[in-house]
C-alpha atoms as a PDB file:
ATOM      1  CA  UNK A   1     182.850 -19.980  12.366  1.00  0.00           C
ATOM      2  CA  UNK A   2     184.257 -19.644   8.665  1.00  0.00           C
ATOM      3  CA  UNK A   3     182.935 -22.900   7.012  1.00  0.00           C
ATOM      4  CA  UNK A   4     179.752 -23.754   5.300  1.00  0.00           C
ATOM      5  CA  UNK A   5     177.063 -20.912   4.518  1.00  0.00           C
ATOM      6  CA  UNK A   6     174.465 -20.231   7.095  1.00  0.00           C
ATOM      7  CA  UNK A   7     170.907 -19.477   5.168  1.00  0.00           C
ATOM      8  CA  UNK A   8     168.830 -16.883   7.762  1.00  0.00           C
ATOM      9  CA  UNK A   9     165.057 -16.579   8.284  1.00  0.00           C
ATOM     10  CA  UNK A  10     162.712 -13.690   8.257  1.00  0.00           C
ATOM     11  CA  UNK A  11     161.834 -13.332  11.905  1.00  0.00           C
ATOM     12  CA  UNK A  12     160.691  -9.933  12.999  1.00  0.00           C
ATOM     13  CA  UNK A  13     163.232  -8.287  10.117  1.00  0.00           C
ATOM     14  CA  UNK A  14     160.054  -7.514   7.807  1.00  0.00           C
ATOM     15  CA  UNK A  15     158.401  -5.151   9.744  1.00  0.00           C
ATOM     16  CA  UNK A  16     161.857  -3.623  10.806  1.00  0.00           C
ATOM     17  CA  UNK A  17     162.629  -3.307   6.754  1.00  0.00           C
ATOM     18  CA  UNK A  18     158.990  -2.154   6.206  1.00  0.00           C
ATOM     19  CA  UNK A  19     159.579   0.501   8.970  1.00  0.00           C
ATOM     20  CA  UNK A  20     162.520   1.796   7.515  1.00  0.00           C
ATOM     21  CA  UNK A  21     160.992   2.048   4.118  1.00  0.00           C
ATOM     22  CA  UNK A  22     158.149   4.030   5.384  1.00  0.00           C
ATOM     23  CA  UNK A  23     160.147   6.276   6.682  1.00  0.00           C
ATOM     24  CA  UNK A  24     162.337   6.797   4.058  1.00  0.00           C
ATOM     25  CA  UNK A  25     159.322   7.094   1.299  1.00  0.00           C
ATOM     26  CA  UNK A  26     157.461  10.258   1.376  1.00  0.00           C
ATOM     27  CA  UNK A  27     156.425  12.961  -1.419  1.00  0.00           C
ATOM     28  CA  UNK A  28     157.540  16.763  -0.158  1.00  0.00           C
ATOM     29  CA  UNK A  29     156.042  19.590  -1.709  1.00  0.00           C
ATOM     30  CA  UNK A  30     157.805  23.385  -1.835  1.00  0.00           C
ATOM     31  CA  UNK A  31     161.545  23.683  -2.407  1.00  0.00           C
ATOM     32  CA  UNK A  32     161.970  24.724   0.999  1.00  0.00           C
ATOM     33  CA  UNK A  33     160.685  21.492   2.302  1.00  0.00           C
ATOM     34  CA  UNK A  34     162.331  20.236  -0.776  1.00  0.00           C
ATOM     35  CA  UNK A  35     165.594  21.214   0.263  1.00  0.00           C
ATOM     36  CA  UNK A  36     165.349  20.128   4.327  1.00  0.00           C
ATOM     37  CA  UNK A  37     163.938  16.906   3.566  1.00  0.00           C
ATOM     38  CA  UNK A  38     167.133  16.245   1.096  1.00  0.00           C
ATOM     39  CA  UNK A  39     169.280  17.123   4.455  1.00  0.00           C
ATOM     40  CA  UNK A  40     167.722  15.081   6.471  1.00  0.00           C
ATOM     41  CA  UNK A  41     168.675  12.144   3.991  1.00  0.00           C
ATOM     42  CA  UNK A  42     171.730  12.949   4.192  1.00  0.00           C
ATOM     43  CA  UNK A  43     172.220  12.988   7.707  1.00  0.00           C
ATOM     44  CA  UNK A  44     170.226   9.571   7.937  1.00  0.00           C
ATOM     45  CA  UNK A  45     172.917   7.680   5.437  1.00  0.00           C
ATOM     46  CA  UNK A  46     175.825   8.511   8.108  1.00  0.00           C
ATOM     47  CA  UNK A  47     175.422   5.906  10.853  1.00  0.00           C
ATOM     48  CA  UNK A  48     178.257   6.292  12.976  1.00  0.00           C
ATOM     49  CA  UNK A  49     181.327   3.787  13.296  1.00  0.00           C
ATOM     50  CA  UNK A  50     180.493   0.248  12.339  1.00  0.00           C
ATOM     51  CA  UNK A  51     182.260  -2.323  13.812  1.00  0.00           C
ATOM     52  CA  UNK A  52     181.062  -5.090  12.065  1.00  0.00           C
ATOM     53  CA  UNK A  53     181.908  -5.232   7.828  1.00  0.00           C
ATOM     54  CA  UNK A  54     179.569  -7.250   5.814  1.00  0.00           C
ATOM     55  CA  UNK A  55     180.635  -8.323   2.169  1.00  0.00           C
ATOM     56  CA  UNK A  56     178.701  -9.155  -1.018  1.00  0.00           C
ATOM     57  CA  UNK A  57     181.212 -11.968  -2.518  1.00  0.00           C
ATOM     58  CA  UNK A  58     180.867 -12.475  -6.398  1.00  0.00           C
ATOM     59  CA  UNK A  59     182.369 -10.262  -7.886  1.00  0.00           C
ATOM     60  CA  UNK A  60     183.615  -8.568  -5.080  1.00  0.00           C
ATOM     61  CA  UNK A  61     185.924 -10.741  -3.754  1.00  0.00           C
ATOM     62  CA  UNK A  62     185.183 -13.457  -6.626  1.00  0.00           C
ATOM     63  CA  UNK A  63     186.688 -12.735 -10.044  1.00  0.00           C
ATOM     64  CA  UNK A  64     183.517 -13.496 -12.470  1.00  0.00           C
ATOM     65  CA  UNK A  65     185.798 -12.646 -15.296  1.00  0.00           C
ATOM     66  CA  UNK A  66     187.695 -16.276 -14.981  1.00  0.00           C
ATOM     67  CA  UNK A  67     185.276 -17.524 -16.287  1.00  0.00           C
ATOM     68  CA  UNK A  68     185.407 -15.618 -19.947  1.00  0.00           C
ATOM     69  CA  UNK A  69     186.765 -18.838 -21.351  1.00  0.00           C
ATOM     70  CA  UNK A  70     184.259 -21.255 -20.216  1.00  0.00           C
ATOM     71  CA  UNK A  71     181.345 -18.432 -21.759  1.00  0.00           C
ATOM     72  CA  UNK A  72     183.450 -18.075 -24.708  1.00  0.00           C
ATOM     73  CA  UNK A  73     183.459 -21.971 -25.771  1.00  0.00           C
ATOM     74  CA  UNK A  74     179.726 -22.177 -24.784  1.00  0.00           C
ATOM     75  CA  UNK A  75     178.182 -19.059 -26.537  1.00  0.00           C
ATOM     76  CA  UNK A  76     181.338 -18.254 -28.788  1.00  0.00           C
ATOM     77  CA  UNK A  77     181.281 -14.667 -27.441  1.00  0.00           C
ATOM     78  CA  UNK A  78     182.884 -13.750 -23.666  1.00  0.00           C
ATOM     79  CA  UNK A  79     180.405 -11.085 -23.352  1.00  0.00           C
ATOM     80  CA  UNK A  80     177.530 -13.388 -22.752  1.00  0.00           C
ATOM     81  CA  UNK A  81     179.150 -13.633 -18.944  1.00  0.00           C
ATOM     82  CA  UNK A  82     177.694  -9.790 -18.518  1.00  0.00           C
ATOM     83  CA  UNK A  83     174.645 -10.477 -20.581  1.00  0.00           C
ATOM     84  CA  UNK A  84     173.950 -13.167 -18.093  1.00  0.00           C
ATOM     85  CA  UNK A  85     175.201 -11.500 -15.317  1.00  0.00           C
ATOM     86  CA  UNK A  86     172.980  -8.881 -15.734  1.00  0.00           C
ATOM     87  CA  UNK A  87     169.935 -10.750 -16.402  1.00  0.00           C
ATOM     88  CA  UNK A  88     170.825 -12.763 -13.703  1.00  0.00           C
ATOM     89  CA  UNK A  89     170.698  -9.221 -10.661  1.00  0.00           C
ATOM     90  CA  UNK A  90     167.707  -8.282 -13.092  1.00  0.00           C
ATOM     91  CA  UNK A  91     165.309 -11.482 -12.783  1.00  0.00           C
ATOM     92  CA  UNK A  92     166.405 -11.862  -8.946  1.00  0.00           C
ATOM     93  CA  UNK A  93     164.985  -8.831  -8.159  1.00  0.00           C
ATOM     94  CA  UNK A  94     161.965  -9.338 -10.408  1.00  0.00           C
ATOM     95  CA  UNK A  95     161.114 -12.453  -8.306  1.00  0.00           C
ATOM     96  CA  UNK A  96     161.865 -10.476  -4.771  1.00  0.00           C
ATOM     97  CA  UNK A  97     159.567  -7.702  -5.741  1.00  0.00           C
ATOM     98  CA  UNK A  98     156.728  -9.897  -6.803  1.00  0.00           C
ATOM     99  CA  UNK A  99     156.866 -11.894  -4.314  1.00  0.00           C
ATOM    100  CA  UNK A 100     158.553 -15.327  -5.638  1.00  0.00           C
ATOM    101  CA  UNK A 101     161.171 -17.551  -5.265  1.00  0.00           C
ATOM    102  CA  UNK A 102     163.442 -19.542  -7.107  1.00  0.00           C
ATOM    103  CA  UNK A 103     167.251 -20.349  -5.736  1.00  0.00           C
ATOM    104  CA  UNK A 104     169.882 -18.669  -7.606  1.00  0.00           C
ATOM    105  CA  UNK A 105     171.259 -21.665  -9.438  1.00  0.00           C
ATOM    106  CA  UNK A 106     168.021 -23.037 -10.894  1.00  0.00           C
ATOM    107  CA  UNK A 107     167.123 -19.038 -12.126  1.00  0.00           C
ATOM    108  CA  UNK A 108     171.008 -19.064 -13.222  1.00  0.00           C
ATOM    109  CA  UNK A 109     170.487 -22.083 -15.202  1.00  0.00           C
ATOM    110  CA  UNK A 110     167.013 -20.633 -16.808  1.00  0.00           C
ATOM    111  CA  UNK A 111     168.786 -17.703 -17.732  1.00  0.00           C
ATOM    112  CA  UNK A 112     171.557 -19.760 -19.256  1.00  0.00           C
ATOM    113  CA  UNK A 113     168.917 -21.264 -21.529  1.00  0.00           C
ATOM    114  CA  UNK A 114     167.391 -17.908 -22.383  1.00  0.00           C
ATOM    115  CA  UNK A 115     170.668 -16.439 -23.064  1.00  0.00           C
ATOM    116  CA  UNK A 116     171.350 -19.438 -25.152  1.00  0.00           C
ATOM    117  CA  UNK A 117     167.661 -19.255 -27.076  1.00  0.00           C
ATOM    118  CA  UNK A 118     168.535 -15.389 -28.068  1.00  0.00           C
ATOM    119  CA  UNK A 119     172.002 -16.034 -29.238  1.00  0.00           C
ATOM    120  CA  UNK A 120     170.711 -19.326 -30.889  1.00  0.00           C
ATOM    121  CA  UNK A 121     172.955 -21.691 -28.944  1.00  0.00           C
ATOM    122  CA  UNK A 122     172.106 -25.029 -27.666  1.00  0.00           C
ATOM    123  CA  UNK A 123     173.150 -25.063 -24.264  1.00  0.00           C
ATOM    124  CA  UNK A 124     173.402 -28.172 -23.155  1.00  0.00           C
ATOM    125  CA  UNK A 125     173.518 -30.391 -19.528  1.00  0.00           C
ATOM    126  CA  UNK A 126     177.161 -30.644 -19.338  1.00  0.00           C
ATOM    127  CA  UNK A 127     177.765 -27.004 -20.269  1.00  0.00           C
ATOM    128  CA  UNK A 128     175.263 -25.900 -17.678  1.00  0.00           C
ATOM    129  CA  UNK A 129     176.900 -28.007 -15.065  1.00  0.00           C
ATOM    130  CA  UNK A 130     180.551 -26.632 -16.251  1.00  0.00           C
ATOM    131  CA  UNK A 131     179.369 -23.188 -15.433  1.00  0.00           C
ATOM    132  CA  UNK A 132     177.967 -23.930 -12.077  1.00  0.00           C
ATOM    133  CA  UNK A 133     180.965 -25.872 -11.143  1.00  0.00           C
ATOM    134  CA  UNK A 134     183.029 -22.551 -12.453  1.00  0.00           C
ATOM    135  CA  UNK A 135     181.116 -20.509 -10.002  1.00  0.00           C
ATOM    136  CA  UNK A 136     181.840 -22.674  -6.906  1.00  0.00           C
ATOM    137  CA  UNK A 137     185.881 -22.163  -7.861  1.00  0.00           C
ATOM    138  CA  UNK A 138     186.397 -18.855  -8.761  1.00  0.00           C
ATOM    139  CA  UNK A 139     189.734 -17.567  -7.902  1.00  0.00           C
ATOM    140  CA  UNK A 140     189.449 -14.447  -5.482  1.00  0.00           C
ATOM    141  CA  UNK A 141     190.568 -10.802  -6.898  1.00  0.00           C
ATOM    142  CA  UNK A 142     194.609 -10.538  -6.195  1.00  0.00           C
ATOM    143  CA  UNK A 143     193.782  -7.394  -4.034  1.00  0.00           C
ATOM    144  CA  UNK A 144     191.611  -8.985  -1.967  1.00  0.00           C
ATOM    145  CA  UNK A 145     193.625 -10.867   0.688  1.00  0.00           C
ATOM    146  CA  UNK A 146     195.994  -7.784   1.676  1.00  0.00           C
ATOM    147  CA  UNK A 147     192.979  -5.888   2.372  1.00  0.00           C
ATOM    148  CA  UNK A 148     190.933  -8.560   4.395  1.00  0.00           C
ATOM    149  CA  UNK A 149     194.210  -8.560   6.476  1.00  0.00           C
ATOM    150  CA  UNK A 150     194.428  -5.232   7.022  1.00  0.00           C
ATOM    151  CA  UNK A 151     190.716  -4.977   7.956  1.00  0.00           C
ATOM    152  CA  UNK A 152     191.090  -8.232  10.276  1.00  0.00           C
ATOM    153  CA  UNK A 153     194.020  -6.602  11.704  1.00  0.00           C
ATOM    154  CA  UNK A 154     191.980  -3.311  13.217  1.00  0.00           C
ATOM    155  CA  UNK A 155     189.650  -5.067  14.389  1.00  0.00           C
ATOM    156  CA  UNK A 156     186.625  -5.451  12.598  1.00  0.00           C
ATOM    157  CA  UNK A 157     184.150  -8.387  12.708  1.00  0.00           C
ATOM    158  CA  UNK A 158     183.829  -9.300   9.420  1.00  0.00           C
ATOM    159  CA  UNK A 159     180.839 -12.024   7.231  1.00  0.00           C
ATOM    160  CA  UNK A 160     179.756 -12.350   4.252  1.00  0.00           C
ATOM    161  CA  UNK A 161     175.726 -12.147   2.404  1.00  0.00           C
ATOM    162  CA  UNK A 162     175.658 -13.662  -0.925  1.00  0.00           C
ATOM    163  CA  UNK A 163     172.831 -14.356  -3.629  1.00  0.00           C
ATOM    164  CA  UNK A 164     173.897 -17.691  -4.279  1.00  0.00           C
ATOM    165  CA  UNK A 165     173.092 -20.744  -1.794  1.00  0.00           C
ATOM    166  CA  UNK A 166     175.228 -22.869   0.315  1.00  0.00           C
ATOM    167  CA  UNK A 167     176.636 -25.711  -1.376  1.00  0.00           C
ATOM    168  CA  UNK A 168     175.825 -28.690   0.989  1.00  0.00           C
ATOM    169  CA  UNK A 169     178.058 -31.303  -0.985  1.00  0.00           C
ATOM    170  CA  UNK A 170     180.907 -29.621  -0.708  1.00  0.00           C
ATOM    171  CA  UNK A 171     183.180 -26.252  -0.211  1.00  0.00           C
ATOM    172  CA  UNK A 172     181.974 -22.619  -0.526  1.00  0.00           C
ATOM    173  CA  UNK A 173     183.442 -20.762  -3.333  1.00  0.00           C
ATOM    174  CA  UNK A 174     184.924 -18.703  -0.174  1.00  0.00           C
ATOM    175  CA  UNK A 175     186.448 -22.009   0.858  1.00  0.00           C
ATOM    176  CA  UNK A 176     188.013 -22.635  -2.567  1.00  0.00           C
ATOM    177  CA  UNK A 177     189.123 -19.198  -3.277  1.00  0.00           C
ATOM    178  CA  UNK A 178     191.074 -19.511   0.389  1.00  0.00           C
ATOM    179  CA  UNK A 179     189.274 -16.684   1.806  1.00  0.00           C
ATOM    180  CA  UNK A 180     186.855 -18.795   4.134  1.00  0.00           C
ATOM    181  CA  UNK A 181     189.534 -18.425   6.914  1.00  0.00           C
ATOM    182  CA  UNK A 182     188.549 -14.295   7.018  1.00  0.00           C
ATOM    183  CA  UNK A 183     184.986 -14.345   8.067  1.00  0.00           C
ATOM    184  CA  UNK A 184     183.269 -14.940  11.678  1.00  0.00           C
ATOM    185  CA  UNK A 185     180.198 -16.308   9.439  1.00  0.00           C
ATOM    186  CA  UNK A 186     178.679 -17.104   5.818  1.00  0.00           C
ATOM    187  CA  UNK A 187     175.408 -16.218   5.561  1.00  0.00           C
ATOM    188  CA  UNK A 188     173.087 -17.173   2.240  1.00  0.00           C
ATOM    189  CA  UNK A 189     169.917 -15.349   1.481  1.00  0.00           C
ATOM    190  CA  UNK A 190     168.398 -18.844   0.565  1.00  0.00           C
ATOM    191  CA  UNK A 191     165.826 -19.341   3.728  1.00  0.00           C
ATOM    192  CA  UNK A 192     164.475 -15.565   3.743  1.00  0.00           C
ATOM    193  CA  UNK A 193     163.341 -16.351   0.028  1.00  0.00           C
ATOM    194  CA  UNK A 194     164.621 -12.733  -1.006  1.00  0.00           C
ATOM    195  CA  UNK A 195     167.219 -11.447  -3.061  1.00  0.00           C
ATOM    196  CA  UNK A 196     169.390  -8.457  -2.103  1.00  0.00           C
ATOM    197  CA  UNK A 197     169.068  -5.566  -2.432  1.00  0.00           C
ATOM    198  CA  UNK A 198     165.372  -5.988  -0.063  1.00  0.00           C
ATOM    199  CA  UNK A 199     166.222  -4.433   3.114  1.00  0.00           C
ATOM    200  CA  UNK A 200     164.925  -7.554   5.197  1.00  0.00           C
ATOM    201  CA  UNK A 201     168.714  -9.428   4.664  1.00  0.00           C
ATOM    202  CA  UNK A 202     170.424  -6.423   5.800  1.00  0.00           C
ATOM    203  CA  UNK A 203     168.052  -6.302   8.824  1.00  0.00           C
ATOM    204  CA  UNK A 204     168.275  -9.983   9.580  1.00  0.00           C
ATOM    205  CA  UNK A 205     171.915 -10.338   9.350  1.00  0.00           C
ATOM    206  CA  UNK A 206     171.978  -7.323  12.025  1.00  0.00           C
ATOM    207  CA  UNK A 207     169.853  -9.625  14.161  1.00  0.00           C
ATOM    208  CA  UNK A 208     171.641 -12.406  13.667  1.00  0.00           C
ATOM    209  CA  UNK A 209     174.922 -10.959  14.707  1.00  0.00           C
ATOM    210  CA  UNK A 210     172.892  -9.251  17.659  1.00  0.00           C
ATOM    211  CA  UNK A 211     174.185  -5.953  16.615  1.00  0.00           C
ATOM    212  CA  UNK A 212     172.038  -2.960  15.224  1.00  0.00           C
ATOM    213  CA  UNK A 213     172.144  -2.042  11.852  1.00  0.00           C
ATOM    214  CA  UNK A 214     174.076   1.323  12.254  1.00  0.00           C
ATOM    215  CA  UNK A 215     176.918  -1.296  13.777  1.00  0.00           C
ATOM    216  CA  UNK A 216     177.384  -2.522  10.020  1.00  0.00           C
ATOM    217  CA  UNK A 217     179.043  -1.444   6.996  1.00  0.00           C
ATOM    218  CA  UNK A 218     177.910  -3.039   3.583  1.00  0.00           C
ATOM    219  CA  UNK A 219     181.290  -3.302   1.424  1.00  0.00           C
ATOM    220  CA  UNK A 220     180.229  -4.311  -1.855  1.00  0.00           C
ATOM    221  CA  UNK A 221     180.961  -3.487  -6.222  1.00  0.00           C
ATOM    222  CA  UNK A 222     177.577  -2.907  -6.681  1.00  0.00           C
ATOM    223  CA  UNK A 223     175.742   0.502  -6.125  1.00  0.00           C
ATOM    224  CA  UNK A 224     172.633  -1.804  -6.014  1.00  0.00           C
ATOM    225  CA  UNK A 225     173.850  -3.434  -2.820  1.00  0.00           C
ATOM    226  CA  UNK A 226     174.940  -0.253  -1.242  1.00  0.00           C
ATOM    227  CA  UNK A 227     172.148   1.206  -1.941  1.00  0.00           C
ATOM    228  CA  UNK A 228     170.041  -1.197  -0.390  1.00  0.00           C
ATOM    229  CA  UNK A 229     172.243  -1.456   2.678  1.00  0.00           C
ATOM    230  CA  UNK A 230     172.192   2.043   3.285  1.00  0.00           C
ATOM    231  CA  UNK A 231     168.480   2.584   3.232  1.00  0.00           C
ATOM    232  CA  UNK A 232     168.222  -0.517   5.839  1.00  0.00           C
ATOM    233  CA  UNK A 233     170.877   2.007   7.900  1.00  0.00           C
ATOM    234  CA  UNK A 234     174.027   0.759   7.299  1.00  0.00           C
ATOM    235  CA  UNK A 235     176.765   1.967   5.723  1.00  0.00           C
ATOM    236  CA  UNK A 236     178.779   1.032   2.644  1.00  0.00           C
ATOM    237  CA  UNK A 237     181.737   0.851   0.663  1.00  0.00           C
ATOM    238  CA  UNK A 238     181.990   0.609  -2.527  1.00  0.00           C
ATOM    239  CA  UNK A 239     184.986  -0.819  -4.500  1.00  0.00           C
ATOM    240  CA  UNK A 240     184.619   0.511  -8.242  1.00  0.00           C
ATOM    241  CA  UNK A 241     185.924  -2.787  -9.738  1.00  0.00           C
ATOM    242  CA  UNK A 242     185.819  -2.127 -13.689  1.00  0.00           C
ATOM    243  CA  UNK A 243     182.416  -1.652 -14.912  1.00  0.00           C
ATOM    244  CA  UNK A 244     181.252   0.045 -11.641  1.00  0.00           C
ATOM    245  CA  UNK A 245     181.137   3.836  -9.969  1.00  0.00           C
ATOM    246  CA  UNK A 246     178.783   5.449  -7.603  1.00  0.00           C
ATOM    247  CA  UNK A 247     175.169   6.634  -8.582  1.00  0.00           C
ATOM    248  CA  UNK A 248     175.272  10.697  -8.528  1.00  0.00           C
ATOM    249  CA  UNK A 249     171.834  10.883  -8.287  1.00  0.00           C
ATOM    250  CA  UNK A 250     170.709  13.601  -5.542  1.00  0.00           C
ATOM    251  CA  UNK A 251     168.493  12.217  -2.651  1.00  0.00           C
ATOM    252  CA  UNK A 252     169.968   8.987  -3.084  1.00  0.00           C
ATOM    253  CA  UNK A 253     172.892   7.429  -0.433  1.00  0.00           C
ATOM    254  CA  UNK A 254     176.301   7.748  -1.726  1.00  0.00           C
ATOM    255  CA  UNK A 255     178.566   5.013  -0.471  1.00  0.00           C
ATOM    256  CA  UNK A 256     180.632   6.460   2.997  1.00  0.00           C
ATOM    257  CA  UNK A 257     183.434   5.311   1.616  1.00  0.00           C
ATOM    258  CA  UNK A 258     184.611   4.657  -2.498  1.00  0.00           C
ATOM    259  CA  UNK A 259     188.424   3.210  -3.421  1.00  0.00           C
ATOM    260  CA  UNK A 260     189.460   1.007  -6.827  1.00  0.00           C
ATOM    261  CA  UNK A 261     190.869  -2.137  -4.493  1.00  0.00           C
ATOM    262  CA  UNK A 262     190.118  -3.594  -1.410  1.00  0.00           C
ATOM    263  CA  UNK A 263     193.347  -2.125   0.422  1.00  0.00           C
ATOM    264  CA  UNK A 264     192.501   1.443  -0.685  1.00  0.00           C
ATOM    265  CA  UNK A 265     188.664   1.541   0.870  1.00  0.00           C
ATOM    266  CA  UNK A 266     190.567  -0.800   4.008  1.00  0.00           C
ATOM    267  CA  UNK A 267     192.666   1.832   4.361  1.00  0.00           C
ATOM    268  CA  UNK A 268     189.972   4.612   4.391  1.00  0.00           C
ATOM    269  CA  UNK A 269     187.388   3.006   6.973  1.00  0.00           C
ATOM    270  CA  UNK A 270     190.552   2.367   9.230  1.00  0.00           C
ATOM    271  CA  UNK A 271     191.218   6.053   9.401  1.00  0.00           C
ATOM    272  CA  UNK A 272     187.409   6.844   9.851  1.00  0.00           C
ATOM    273  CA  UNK A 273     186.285   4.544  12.223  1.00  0.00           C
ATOM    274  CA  UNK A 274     189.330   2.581  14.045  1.00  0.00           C
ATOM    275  CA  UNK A 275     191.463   6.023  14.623  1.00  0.00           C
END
């Protein structure tokens, strides 16, 4: 079903994330141990052949950048879009890991008034509701249909997992960038009351699917969401859309697979995993 975003609960996925991060969490003394537990990790981030592709969708799929204009009348500056952007992934993990909650519009809209507070701009109702209605009809990246139809063409199952909630008056941003028609299901992190990159959503959209988690491949922009993905035992794709690379950090997962469009990385996980 491709239409309105499915939120998704907690269930048993807790204790399967809090498993995994047990596992994964340990200090190793000696090189030699050093050295054999950094093999093991890298053995644990390659899962096997996913069948099932899981996408983050803003920015991703979603071109953020459309709405420079709307940022640029508001705050007089288009680079308040990243400076809220990235408070925005900030303060939604700041909540996850201390154990609160607030939906992604209402901390979008708190952040729009911060923003607006340091830059000394009075942001006002109607600008507030411009931007939210700009993030419900974003227009998808031009690469992004050619590879969903490649991908839907091998075979894979494909969903998505976004931050931001269903929008229960009317069409997913999916829906209005015409990409809704792609995806088996929609699901919203809204019900589990956590923010990616906490390795419960990974977990629970396994178990909603009733597939394991080494049956899924995160394809995201962010090293953040890979990153998360992969230590819940998926794998992951990353598409380096501008401003984004991998994290060469050793110890750490490195995406499976890494291309600059959505056809490139298609491309690359057909030849891996449907050949």
């Amino acid at each position: 079903m491709s239409g309105q975003t499915k939120p998704i609960g907690r269930r048993d996925s807790l204790q399967a994330g809090m498993a995994v991060t047990a596992a994964s969490t340990g200090l190793v003394a000696g090189s030699a141990e050093a050295q054999e537990a950094e093999n093991r990790a890298k053995d644990r981030w390659m899962t096997g052949k996913p069948s099932v592709l899981i996408f983050d969708v803003n920015e991703t799929l979603i071109d953020f950048e459309s709405m420079h204009p709307l940022f640029e009348r508001i705050f007089g500056d288009k680079h308040a879009l990243r400076e809220w952007l990235g408070h925005l992934i900030m303060y939604s993990m700041t909540l996850t890991l201390s154990g609160l909650y607030k939906d992604f519009f209402s901390l979008g809209q708190g952040l729009l008034r911060m923003v607006g507070d340091i830059h000394k701009v009075d942001v006002t109702p109607a600008d507030i509701e411009a931007i939210k209605q700009g993030m419900l009809t974003m227009p998808a990246h031009p690469d992004v249909k050619e590879g969903l139809e490649q991908l839907k063409g091998a075979g894979f199952r494909m969903v998505t997992l976004t931050n931001s909630p269903p929008n229960p008056r009317g069409k997913t941003p999916l829906e209005n960038a015409g990409l809704a028609g792609f995806f088996e299901r929609q699901f919203s992190i809204e019900t589990a009351r956590a923010y990616k990159p906490s390795q419960i959503l990974y977990h629970m959209v396994a178990q909603e699917l009733d597939v394991p988690s080494s049956a899924c491949c995160m394809i995201a922009c962010h090293v953040w969401d890979t990153i998360g993905a992969q230590s819940a035992g998926l794998s992951a794709g990353l598409i380096t859309r501008p401003g984004n690379a991998p994290l060469p950090v050793p110890g750490l997962p490195q995406p499976n697979v890494v291309a600059q469009d959505l056809p490139a990385l298609a491309a690359q996980m057909i030849k891996l995993w449907k050949s």
